[in-house]
Protein backbone atom coordinates (compact mmCIF):
# COMPACT_ATOMS: atom_id res chain seq x y z
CA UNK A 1 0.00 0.00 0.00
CA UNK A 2 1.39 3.91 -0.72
CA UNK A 3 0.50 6.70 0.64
CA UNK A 4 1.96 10.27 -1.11
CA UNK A 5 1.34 13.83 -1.16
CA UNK A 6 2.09 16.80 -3.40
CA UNK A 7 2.23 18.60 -0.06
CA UNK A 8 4.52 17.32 2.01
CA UNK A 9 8.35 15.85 1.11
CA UNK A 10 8.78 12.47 3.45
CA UNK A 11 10.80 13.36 6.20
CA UNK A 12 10.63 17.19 5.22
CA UNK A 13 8.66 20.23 6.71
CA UNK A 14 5.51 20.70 6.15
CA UNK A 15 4.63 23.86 4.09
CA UNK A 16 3.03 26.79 6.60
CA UNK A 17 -0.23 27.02 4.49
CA UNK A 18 -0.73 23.20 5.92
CA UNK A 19 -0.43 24.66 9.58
CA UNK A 20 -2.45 25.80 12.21
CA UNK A 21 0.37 28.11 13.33
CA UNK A 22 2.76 30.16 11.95
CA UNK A 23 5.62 31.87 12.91
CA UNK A 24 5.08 35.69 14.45
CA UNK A 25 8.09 37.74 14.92
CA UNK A 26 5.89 39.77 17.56
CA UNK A 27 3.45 37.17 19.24
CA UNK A 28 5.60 33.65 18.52
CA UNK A 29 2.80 32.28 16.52
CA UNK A 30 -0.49 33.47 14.84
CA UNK A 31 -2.99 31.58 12.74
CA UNK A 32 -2.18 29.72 9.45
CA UNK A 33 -3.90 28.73 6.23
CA UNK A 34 -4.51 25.22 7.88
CA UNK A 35 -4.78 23.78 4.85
CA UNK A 36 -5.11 19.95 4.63
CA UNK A 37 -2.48 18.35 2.92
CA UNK A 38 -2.69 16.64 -0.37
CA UNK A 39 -2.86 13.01 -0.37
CA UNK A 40 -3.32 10.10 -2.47
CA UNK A 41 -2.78 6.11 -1.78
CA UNK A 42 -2.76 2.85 -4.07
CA UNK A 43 -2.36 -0.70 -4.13
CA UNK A 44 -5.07 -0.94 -1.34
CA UNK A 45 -4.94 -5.14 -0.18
CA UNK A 46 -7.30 -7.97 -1.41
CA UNK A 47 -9.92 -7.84 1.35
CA UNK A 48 -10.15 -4.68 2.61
CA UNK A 49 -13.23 -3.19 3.47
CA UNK A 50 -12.89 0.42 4.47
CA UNK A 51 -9.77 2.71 4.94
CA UNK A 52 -8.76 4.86 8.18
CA UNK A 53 -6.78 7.80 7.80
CA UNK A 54 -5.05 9.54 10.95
CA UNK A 55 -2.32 12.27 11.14
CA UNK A 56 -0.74 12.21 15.13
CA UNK A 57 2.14 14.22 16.15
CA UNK A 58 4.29 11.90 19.18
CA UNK A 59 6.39 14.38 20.38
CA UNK A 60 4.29 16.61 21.83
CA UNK A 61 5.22 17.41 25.93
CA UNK A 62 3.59 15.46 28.70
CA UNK A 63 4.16 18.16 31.26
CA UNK A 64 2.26 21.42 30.06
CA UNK A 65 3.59 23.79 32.51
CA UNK A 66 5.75 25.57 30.68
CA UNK A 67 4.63 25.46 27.59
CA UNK A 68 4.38 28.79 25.10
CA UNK A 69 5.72 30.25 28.51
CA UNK A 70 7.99 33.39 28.16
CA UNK A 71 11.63 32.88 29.55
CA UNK A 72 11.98 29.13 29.31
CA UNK A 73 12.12 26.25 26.99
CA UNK A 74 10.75 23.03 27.07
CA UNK A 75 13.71 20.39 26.69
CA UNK A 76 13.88 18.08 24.22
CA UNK A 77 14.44 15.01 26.64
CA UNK A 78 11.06 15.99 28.42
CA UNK A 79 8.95 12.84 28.08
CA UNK A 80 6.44 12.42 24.99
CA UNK A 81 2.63 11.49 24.33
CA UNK A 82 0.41 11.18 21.26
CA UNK A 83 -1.39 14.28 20.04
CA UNK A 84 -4.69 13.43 17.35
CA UNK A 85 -4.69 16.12 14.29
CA UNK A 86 -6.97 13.86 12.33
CA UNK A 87 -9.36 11.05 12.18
CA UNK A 88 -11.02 10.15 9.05
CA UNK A 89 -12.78 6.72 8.99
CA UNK A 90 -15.15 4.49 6.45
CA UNK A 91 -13.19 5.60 3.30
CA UNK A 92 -13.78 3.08 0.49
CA UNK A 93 -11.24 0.53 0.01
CA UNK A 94 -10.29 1.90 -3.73
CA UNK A 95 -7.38 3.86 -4.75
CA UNK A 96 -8.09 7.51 -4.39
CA UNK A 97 -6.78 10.63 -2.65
CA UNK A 98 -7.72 13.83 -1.14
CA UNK A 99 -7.41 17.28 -2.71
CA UNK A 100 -5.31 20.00 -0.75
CA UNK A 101 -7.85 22.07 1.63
CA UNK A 102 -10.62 19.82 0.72
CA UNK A 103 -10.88 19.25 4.02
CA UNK A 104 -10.16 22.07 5.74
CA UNK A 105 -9.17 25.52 5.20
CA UNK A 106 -8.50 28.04 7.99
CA UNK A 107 -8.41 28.02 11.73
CA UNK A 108 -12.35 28.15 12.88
CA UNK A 109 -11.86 29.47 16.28
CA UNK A 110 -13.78 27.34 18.74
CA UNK A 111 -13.82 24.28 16.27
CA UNK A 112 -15.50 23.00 13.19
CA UNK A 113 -18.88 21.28 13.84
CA UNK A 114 -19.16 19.85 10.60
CA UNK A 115 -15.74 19.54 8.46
CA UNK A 116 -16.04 18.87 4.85
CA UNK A 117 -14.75 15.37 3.63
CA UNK A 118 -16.04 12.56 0.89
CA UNK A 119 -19.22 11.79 0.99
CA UNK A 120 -19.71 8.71 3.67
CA UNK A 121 -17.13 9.32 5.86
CA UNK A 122 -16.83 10.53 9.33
CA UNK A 123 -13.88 12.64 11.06
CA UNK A 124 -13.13 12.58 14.76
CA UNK A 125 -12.73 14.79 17.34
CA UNK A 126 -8.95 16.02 17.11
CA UNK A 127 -7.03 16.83 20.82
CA UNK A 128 -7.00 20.60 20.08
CA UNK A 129 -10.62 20.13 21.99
CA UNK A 130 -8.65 18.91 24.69
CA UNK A 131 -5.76 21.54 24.66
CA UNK A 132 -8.23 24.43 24.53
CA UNK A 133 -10.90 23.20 27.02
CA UNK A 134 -11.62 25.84 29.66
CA UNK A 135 -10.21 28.77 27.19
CA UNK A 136 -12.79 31.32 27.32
CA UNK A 137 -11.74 32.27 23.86
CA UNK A 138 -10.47 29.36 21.82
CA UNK A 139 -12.29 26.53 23.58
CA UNK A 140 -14.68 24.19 22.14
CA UNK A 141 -15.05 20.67 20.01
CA UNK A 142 -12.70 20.48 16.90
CA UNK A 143 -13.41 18.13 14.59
CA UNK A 144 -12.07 17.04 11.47
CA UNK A 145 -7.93 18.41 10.89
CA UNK A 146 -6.05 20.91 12.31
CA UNK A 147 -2.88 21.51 11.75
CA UNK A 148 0.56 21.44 13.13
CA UNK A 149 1.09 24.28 16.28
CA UNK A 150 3.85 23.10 18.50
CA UNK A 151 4.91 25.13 21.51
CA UNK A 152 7.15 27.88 20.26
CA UNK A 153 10.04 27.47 22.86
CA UNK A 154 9.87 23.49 22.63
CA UNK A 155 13.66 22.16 21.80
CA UNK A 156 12.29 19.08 19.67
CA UNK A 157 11.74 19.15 16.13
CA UNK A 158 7.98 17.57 16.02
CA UNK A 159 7.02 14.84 13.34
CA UNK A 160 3.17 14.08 12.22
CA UNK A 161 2.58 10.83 11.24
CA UNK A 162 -0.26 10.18 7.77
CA UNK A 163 -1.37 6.78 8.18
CA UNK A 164 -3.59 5.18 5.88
CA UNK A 165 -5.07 1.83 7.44
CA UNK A 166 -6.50 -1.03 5.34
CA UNK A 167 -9.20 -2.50 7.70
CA UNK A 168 -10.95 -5.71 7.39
CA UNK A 169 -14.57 -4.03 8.93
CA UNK A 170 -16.51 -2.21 6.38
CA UNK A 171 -17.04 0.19 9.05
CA UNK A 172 -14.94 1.53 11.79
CA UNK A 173 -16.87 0.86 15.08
CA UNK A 174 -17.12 4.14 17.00
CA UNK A 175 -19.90 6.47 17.37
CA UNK A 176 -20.83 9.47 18.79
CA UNK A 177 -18.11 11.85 19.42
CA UNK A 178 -14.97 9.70 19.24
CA UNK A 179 -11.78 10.64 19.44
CA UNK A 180 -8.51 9.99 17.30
CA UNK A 181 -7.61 7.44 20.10
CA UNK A 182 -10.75 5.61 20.08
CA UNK A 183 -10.29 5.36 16.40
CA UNK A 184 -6.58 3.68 17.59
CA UNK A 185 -8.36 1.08 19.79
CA UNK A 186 -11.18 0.34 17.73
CA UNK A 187 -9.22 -0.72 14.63
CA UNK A 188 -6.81 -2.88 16.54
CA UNK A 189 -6.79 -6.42 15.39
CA UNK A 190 -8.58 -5.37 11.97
CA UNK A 191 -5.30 -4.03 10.46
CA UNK A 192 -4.74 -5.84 6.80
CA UNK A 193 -2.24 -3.47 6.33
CA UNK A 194 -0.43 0.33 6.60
CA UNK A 195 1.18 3.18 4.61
CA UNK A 196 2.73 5.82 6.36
CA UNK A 197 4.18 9.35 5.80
CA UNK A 198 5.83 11.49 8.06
CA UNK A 199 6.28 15.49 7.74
CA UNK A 200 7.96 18.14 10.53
CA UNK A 201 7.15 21.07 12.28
CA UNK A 202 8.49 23.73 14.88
CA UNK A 203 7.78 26.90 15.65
CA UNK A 204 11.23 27.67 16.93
CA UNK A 205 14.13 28.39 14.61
CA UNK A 206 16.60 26.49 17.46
CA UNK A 207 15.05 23.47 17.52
CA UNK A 208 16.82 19.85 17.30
CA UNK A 209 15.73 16.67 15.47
């Protein structure tokens, strides 16, 4: 199976019209085009019934404190956890692709309700829900993709992961408002098989790999 884009380079960084956030040379960061990436996929297994798509960044920090936070940095050997940009789930099992932006384009402040996406699928609630819960001004349920937006003093280079899963259920059982993680649990065990592609982000020029 192969997964490629006309937006991102494998193992390169991904374009700033393709992020949340954006370098500010006054604020740190300020809202991108958060366009989402072009992608297409082929050679889809014999038996497959439905395809998952998920973009998750692993190196985000698992101690918030000081992130974003004036005077300090968050070092790169800080411990790591999972963070869901995308879910997309029931794709057909055919070769096919998405268009760049068709779904999403722009930062919708407080979350998309209703992302666009083909016809028949369904997109997940992404973790900027989580991140922004309790912010009187950005909080709210964000579905569908959003971008990359790493803390601007983090040391680590981040990398978001595409992954295109061939599933052997014609339907990926969640419901309701489901995360990118239940998505992760759900389809374990009906994995035929997995193309991956991997882009970087940081917000600060002084970041390592």
């Amino acid at each position: 199976m192969r997964l490629t884009s006309t937006s991102i380079e494998t193992n390169c960084a991904i374009p700033e019209r393709c992020a949340f956030g954006i370098p500010d040379a006054n604020a740190h960061m300020r809202f991108g085009e958060n366009l989402s990436p072009q992608l297409a996929w082929s050679d889809i297994p014999a038996g497959a019934r439905s395809l998952v798509l998920l973009c998750i960044d692993p190196d985000v920090p698992s101690v918030g404190d000081d992130v974003n936070r004036e005077g300090t940095t968050i070092p790169r050997d800080l411990p790591r956890v999972d963070f869901g940009h995308w879910g997309l789930i029931d794709l057909p099992p055919t070769d096919g692709g998405l268009a760049e932006g068709e779904c999403c384009r722009g930062v919708t402040v407080g979350g998309k309700s209703d992302p666009p996406g083909p016809p028949g699928t369904r997109q997940a609630l992404n973790d900027y829900t989580g991140f922004f819960s309790g912010d009187p001004d950005l909080g709210g349920e964000y579905y569908g993709f959003d971008g990359p937006c790493p803390p601007w003093n983090d040391e680590r280079l981040h990398h978001y992961h595409f992954v295109l899963y061939a599933l052997d259920t014609e339907h990926c059982d969640v419901d309701g408002k489901f995360t990118v993680a239940d998505i992760r649990s759900a389809i374990d065990g009906h994995v035929l098989d997995e193309a991956r592609l991997v882009g970087t982000y940081t917000l600060n020029p002084e970041a390592g790999a």
